[in-house]
C-alpha atoms as a PDB file:
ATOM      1  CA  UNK A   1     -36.490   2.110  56.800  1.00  0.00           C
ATOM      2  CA  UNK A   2     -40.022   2.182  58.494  1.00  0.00           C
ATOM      3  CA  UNK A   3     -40.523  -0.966  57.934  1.00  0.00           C
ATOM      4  CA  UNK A   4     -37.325  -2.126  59.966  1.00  0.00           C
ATOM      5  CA  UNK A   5     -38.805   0.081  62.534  1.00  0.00           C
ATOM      6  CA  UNK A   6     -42.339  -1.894  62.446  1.00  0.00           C
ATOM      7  CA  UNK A   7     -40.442  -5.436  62.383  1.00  0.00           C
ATOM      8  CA  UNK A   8     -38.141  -4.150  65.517  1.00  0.00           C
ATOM      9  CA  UNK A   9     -41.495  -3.098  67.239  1.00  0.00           C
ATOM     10  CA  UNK A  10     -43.201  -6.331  66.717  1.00  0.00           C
ATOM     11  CA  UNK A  11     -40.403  -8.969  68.264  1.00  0.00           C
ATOM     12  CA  UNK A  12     -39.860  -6.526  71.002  1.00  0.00           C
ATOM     13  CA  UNK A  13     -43.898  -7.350  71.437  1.00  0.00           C
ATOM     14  CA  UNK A  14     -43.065 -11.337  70.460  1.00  0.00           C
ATOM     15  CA  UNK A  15     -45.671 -10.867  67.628  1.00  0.00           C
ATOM     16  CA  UNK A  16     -44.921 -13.237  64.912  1.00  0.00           C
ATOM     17  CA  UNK A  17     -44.597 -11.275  61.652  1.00  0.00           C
ATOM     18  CA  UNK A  18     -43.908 -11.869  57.554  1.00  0.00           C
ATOM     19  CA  UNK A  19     -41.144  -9.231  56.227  1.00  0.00           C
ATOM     20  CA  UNK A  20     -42.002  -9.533  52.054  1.00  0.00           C
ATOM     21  CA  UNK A  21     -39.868  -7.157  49.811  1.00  0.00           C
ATOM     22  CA  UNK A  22     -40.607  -6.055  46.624  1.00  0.00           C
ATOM     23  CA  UNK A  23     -38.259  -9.304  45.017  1.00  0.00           C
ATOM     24  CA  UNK A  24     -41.241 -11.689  47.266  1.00  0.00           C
ATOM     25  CA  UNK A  25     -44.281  -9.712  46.567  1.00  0.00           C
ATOM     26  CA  UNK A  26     -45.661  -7.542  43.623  1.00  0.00           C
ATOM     27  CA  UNK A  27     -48.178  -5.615  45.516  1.00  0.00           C
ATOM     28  CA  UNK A  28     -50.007  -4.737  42.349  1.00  0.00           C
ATOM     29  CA  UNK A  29     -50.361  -8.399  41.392  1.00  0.00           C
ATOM     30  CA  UNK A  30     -53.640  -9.229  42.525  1.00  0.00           C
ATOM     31  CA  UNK A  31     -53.029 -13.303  42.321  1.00  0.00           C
ATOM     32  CA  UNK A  32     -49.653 -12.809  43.992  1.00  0.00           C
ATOM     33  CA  UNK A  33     -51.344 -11.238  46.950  1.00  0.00           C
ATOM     34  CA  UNK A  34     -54.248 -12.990  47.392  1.00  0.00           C
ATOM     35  CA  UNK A  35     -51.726 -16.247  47.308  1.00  0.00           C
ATOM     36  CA  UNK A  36     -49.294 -14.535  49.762  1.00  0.00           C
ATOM     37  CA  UNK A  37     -52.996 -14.188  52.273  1.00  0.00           C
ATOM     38  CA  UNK A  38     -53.355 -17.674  51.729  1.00  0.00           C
ATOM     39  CA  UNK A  39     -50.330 -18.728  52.716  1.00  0.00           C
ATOM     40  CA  UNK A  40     -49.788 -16.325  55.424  1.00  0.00           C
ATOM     41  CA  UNK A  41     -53.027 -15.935  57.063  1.00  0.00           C
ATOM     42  CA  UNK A  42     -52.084 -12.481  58.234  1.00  0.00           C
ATOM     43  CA  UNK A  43     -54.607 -10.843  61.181  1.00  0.00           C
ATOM     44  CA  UNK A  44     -53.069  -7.178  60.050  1.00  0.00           C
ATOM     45  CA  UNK A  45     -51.005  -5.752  56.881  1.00  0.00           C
ATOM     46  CA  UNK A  46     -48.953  -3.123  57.313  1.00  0.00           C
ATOM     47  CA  UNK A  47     -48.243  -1.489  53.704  1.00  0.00           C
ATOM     48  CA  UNK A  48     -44.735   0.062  53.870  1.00  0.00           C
ATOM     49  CA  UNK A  49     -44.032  -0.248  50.177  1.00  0.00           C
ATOM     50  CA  UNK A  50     -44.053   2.258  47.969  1.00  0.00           C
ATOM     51  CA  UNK A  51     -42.838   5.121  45.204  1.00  0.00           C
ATOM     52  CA  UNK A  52     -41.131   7.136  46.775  1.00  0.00           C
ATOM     53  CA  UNK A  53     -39.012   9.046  44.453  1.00  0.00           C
ATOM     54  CA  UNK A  54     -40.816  12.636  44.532  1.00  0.00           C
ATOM     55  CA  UNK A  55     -39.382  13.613  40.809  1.00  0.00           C
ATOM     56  CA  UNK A  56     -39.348  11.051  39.509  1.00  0.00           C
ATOM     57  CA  UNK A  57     -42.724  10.491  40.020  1.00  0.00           C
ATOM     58  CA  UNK A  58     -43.160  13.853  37.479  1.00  0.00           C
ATOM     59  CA  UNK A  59     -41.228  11.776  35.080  1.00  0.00           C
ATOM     60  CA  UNK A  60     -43.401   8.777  35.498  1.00  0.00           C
ATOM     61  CA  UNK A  61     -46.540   8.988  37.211  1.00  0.00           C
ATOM     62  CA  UNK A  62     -48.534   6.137  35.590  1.00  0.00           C
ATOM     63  CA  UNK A  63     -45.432   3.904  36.768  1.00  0.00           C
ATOM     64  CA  UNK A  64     -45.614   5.853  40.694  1.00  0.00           C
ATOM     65  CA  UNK A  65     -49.683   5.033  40.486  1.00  0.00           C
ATOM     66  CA  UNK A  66     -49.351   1.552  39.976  1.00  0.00           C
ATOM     67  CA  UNK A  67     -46.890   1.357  43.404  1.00  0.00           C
ATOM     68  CA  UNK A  68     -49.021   4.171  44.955  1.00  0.00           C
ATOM     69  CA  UNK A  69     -52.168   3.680  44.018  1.00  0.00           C
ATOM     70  CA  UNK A  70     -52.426   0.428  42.491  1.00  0.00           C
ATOM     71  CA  UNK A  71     -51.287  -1.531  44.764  1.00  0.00           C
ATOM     72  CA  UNK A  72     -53.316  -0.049  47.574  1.00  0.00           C
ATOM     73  CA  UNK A  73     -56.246  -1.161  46.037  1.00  0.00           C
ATOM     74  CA  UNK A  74     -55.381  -4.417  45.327  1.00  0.00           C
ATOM     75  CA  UNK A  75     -54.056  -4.988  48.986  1.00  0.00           C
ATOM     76  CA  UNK A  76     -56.945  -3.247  50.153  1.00  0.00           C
ATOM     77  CA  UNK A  77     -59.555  -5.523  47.853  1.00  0.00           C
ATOM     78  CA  UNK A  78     -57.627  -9.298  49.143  1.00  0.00           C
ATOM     79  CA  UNK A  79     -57.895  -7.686  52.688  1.00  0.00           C
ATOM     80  CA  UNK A  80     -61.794  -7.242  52.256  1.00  0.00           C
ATOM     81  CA  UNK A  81     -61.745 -11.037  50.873  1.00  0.00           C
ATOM     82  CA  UNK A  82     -60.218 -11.812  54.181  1.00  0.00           C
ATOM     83  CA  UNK A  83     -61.093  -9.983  56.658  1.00  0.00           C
ATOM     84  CA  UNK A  84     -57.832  -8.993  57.278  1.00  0.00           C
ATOM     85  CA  UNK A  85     -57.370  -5.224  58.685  1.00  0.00           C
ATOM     86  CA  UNK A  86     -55.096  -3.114  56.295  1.00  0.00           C
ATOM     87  CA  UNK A  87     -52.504  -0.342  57.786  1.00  0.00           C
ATOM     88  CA  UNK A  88     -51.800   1.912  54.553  1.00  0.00           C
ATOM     89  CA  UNK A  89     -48.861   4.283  55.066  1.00  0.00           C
ATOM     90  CA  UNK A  90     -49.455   7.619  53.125  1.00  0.00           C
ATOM     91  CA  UNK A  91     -47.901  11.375  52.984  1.00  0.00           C
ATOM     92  CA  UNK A  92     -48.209  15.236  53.575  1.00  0.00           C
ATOM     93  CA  UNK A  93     -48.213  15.941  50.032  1.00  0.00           C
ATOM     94  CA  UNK A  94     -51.686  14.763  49.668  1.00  0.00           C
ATOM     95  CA  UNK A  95     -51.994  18.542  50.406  1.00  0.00           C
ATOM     96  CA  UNK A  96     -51.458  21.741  48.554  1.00  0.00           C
ATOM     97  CA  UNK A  97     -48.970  23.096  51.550  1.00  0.00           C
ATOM     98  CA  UNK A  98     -50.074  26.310  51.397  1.00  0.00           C
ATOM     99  CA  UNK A  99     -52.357  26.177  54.792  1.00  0.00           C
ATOM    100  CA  UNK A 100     -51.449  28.615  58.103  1.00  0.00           C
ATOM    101  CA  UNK A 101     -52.470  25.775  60.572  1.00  0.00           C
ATOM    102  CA  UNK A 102     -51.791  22.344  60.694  1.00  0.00           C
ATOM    103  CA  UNK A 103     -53.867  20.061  58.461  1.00  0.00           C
ATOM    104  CA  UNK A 104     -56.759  17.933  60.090  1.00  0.00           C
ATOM    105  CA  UNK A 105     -56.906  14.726  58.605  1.00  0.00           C
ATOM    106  CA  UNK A 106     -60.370  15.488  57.296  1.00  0.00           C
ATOM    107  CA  UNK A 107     -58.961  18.714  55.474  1.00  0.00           C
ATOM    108  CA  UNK A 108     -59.454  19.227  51.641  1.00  0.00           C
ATOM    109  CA  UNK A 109     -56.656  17.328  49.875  1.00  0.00           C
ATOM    110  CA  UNK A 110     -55.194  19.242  46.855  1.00  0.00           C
ATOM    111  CA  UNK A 111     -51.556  17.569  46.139  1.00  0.00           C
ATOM    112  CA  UNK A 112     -49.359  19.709  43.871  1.00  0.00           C
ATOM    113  CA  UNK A 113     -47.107  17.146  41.917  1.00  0.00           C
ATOM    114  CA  UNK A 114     -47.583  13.658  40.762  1.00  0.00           C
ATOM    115  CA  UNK A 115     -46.049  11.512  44.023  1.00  0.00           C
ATOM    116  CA  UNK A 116     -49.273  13.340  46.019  1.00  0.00           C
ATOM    117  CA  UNK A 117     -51.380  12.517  43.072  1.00  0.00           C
ATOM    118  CA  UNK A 118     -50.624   8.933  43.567  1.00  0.00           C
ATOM    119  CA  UNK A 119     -50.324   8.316  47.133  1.00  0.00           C
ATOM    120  CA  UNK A 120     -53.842  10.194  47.535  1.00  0.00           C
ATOM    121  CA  UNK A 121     -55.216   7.548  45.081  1.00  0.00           C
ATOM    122  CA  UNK A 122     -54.171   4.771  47.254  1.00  0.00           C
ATOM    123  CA  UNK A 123     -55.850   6.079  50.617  1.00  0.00           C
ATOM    124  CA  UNK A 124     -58.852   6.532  48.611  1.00  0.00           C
ATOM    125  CA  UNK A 125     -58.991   3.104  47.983  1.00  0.00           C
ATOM    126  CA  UNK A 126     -58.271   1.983  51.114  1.00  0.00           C
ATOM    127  CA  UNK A 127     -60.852   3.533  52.601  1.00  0.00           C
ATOM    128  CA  UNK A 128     -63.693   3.454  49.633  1.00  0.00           C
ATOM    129  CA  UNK A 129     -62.862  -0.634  50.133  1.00  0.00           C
ATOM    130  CA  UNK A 130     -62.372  -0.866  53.839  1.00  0.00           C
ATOM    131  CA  UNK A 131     -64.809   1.913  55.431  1.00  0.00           C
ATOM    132  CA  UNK A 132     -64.424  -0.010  58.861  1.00  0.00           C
ATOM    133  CA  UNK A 133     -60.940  -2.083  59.058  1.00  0.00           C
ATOM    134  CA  UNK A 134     -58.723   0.309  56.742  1.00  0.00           C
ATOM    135  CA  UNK A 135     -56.402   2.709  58.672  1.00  0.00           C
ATOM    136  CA  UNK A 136     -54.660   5.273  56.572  1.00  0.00           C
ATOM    137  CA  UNK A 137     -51.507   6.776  58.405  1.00  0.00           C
ATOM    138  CA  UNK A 138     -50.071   9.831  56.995  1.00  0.00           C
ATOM    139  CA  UNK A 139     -46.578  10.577  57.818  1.00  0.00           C
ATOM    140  CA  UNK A 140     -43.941  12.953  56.551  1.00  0.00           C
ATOM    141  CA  UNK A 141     -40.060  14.047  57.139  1.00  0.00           C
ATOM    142  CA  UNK A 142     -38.972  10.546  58.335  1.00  0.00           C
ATOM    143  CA  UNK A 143     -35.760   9.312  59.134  1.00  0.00           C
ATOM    144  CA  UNK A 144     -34.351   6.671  60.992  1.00  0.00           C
ATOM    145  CA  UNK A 145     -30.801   4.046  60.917  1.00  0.00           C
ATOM    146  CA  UNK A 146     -32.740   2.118  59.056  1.00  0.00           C
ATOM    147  CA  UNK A 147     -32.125   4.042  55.942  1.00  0.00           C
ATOM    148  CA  UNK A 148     -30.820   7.057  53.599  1.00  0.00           C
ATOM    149  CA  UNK A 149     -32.503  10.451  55.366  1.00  0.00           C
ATOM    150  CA  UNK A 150     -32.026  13.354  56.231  1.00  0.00           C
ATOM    151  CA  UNK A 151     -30.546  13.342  59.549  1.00  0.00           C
ATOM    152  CA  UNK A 152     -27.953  10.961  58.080  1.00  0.00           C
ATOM    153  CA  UNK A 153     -27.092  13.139  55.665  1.00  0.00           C
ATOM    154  CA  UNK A 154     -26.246  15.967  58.072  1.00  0.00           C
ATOM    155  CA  UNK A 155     -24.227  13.855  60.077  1.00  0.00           C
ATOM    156  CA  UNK A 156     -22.151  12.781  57.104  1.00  0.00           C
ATOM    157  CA  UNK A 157     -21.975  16.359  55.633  1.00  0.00           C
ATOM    158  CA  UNK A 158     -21.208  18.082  59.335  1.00  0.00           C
ATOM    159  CA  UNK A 159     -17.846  16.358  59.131  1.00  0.00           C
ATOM    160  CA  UNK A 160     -16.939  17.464  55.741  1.00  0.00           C
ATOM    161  CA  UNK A 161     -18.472  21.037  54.899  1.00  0.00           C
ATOM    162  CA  UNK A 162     -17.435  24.350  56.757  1.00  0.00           C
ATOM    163  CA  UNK A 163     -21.057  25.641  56.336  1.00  0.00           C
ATOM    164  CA  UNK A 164     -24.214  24.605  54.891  1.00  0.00           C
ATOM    165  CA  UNK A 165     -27.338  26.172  53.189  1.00  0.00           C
ATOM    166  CA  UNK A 166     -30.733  24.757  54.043  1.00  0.00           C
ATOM    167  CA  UNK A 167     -33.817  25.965  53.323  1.00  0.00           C
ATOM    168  CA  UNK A 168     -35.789  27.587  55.482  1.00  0.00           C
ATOM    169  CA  UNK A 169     -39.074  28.223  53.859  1.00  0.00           C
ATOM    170  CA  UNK A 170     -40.703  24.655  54.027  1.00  0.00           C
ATOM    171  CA  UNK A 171     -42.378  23.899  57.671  1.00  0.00           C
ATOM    172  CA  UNK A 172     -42.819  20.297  58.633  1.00  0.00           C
ATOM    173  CA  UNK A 173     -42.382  17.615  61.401  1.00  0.00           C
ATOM    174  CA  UNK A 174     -39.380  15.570  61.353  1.00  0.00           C
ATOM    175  CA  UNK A 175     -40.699  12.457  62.207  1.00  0.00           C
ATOM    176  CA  UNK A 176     -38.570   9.352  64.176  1.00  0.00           C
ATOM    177  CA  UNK A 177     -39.380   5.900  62.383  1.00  0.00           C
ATOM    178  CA  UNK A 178     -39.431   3.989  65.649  1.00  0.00           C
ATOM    179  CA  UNK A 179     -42.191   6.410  66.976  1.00  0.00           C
ATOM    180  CA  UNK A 180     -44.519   5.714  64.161  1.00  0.00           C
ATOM    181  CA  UNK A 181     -44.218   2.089  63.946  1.00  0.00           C
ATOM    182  CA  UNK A 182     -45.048   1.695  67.382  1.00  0.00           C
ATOM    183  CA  UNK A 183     -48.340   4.377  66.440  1.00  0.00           C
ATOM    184  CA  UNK A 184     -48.729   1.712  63.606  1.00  0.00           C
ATOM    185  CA  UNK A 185     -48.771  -1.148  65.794  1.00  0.00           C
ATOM    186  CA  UNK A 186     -50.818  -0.058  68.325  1.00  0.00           C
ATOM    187  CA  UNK A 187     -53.450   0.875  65.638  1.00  0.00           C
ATOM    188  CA  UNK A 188     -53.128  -2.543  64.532  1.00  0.00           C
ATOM    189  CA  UNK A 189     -54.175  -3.926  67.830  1.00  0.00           C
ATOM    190  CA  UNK A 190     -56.865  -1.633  68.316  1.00  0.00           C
ATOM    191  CA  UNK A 191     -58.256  -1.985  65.429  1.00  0.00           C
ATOM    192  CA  UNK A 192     -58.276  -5.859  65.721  1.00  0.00           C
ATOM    193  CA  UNK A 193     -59.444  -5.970  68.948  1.00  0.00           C
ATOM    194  CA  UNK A 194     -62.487  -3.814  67.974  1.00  0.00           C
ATOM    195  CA  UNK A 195     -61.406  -0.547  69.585  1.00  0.00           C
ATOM    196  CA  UNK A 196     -60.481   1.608  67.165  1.00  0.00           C
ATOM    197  CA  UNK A 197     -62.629   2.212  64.188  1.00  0.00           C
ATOM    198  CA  UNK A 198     -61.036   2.535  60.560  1.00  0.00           C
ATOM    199  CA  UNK A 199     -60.131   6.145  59.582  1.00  0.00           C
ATOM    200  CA  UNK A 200     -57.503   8.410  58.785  1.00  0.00           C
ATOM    201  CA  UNK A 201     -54.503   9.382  61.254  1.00  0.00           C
ATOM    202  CA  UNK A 202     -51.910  11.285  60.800  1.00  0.00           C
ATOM    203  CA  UNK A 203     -48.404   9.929  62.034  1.00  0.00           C
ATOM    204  CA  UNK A 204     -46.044  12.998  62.756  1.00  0.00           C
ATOM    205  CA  UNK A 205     -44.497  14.187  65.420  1.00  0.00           C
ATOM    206  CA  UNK A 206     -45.549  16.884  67.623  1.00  0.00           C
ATOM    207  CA  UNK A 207     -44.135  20.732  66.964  1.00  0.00           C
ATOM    208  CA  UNK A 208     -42.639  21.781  63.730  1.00  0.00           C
ATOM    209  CA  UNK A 209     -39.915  23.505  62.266  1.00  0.00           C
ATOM    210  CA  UNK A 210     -37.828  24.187  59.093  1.00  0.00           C
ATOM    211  CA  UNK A 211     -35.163  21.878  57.546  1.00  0.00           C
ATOM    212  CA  UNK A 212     -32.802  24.832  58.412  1.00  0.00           C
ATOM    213  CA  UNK A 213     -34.258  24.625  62.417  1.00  0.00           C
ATOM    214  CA  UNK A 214     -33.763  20.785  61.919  1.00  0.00           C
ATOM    215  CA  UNK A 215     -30.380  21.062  60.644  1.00  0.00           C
ATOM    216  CA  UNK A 216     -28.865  23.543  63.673  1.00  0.00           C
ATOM    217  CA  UNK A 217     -30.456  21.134  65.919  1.00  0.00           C
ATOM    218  CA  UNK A 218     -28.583  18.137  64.570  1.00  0.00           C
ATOM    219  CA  UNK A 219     -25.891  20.198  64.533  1.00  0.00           C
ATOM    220  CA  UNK A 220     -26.155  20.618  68.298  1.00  0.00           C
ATOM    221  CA  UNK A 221     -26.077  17.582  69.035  1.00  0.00           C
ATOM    222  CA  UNK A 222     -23.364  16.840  67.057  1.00  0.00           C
ATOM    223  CA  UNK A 223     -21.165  19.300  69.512  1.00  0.00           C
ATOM    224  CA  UNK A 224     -20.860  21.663  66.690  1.00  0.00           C
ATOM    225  CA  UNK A 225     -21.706  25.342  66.186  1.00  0.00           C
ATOM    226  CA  UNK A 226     -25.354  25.473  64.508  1.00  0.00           C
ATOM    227  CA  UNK A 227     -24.036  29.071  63.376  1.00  0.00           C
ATOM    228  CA  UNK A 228     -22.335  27.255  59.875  1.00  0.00           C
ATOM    229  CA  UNK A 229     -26.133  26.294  59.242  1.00  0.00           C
ATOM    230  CA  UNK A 230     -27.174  29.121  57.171  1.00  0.00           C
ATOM    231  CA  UNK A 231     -30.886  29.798  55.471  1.00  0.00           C
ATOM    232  CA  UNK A 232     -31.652  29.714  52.258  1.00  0.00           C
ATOM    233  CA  UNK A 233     -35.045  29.660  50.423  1.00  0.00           C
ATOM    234  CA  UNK A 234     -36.148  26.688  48.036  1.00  0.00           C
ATOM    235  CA  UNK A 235     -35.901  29.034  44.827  1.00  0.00           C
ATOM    236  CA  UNK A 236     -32.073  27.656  45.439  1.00  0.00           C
ATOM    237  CA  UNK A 237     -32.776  24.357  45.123  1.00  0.00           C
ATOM    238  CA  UNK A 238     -34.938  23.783  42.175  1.00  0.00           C
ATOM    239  CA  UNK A 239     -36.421  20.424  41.779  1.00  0.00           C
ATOM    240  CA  UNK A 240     -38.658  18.927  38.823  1.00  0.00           C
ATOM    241  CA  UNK A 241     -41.595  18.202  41.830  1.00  0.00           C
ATOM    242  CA  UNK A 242     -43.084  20.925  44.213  1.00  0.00           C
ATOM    243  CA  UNK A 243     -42.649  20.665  47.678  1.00  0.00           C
ATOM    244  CA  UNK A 244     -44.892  21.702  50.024  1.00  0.00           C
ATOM    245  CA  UNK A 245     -44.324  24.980  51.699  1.00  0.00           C
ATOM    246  CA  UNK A 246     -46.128  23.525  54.961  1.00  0.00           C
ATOM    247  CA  UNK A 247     -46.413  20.199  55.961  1.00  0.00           C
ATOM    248  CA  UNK A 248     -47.599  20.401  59.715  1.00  0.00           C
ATOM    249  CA  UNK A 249     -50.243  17.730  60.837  1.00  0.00           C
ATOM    250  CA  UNK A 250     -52.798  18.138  62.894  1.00  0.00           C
ATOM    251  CA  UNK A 251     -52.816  15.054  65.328  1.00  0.00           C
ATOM    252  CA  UNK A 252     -56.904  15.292  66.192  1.00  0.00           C
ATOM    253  CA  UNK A 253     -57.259  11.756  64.520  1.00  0.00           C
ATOM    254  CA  UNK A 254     -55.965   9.955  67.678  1.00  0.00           C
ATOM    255  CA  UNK A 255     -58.826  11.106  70.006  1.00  0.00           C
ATOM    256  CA  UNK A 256     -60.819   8.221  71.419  1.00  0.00           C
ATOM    257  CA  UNK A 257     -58.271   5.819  70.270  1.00  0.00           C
ATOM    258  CA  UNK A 258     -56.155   4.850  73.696  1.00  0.00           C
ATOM    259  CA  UNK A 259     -52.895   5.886  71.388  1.00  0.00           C
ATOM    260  CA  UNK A 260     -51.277   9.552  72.450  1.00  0.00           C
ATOM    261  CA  UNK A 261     -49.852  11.328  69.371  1.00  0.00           C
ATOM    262  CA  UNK A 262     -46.352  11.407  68.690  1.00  0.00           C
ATOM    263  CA  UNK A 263     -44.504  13.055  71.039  1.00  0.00           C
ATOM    264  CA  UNK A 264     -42.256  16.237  70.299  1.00  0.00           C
ATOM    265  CA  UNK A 265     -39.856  16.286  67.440  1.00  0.00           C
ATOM    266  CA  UNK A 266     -36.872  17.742  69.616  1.00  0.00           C
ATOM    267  CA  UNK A 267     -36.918  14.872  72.294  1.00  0.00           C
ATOM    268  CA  UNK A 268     -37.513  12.234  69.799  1.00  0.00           C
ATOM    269  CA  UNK A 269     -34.459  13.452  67.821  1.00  0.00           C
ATOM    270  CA  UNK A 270     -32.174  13.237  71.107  1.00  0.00           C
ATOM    271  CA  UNK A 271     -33.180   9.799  71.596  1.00  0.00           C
ATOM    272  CA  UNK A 272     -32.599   8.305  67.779  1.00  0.00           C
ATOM    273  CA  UNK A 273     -29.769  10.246  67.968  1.00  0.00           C
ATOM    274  CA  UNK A 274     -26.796   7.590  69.305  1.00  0.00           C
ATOM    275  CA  UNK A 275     -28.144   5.331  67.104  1.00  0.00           C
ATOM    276  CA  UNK A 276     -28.305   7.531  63.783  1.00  0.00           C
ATOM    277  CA  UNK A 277     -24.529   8.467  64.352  1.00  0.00           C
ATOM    278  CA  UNK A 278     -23.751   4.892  64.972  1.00  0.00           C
ATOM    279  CA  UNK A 279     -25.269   3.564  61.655  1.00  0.00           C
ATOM    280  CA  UNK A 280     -24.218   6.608  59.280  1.00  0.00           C
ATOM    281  CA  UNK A 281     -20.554   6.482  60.697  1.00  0.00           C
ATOM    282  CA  UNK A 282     -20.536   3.056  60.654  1.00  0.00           C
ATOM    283  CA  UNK A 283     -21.522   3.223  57.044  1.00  0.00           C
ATOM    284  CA  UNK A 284     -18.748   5.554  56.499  1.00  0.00           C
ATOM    285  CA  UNK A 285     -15.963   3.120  58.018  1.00  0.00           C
ATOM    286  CA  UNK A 286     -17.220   0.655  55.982  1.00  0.00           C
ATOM    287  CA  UNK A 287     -17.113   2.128  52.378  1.00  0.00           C
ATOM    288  CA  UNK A 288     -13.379   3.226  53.661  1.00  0.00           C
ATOM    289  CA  UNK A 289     -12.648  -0.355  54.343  1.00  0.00           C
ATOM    290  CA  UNK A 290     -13.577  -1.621  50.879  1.00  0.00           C
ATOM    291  CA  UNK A 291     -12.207   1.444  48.832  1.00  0.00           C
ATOM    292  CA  UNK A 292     -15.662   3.130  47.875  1.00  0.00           C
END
């Protein structure tokens, strides 16, 4: 889904880029990547893959490290062979999510499950091997056409379901794909260029709010009544991994840089929002038209 995003963001510049997929490149392969460098020549790689199944990574961590950790150490170790700059995509739940305030990006890490576990191995890599050139993003609550999300998921369930439950203990940033790639490749150019040193960022949208704030405002603009949105707390939805109970971002990380934080969730929302209806409808009218 992000990765889309990033793609979209780089034509639209006319900046030739390399799409791989997991069938084209095992990331944890160190020969495989070093080859794919040596082929490719990339100036900047832009790490999008990863395990991203939150329980399952309970259920297998040492298979969620290799993707999560793994990998970003052997991108990370080609890229210092290089001199290539490295742009490592990480998450929220490198923290305990039990703060007040929103996390600086040099606050104490303390992940609660095995998904944070991992991903918090891979930006220690990253920057342990690439002190100057790595860039660690750290993003959380995406969504975007590009992909299964949230926001889809509303959309689809608004037109079936009287009313919904959603939780409404678990603060975060609902974050628009399209705005971080653009953050990703704007740190990409500054950091080539020499302008932006190699560090940690984090790549959420401004404001916060609960899935059940996010779910009334879909619901708005979706013409319907946010009222059938009703909250619920997460000891209704038990899940084999933790979540956190806050997941706001400080944005602090960007100062210096020449790159504003993301803007606010709300008008980034209103924007994507044509376009999510579009693709999760559209998805719709075509599992009707082959029977699924």
């Amino acid at each position: 889904m992000l990765a889309q995003d990033v793609l979209a963001r780089l034509a639209a510049d006319g900046t030739a880029a390399v799409p791989l997929a997991h069938a084209d490149l095992d990331i944890t392969d160190p020969e495989a990547v070093r080859a794919a460098l040596d082929e490719h020549r990339p100036a900047v790689i832009v790490n999008c893959a990863g395990w991203t199944d939150v329980d399952g990574a309970e259920e297998r961590e040492d298979a969620a490290l290799a993707v999560n950790g793994t990998g970003p150490r052997v991108l990370a170790e080609a890229s210092k062979e290089t001199g290539t700059v490295l742009l490592h995509v990480s998450t929220d739940y490198v923290f305990a999510g039990d703060a007040a305030a929103p996390y600086a990006e040099d606050a104490p890490t303390g992940p609660r499950g095995a998904y944070g576990r991992t991903k918090l191995a891979g930006e220690r890599a990253v920057r342990d091997i690439l002190p100057e050139t790595g860039q660690v993003v750290r993003t959380a609550w995406l969504y975007g056409a590009g992909g299964p999300n949230f926001v889809r998921t509303m959309i689809r369930l608004e037109a079936v379901k009287d009313t919904l439950d959603v939780v409404d203990d678990q603060r975060g940033q609902p974050t628009w794909t399209v705005d971080l790639a653009d953050r990703l490749v704007r740190l990409g150019q500054g950091t080539l260029a020499g302008t932006v040193a190699g560090g940690v960022r984090h790549g959420t949208s401004s404001g916060d709010t609960t899935w059940f704030g996010f779910t009334r405002e879909i619901f708005r603009l979706l013409g319907a009544d946010p009222e059938r949105v009703r909250p619920t707390t997460s000891e209704a939805f038990v899940r084999p991994a933790p979540r956190p109970a806050y997941s706001v971002l400080g944005h602090e990380g960007w100062q210096g840089t020449g790159i504003a934080p993301i803007r606010d969730w709300r008008a980034a929302l209103a924007e994507a929002f044509p376009e999510l209806v579009e693709a999760e409808r559209g998805k719709a009218d075509r599992m009707g038209a082959t029977g699924q």
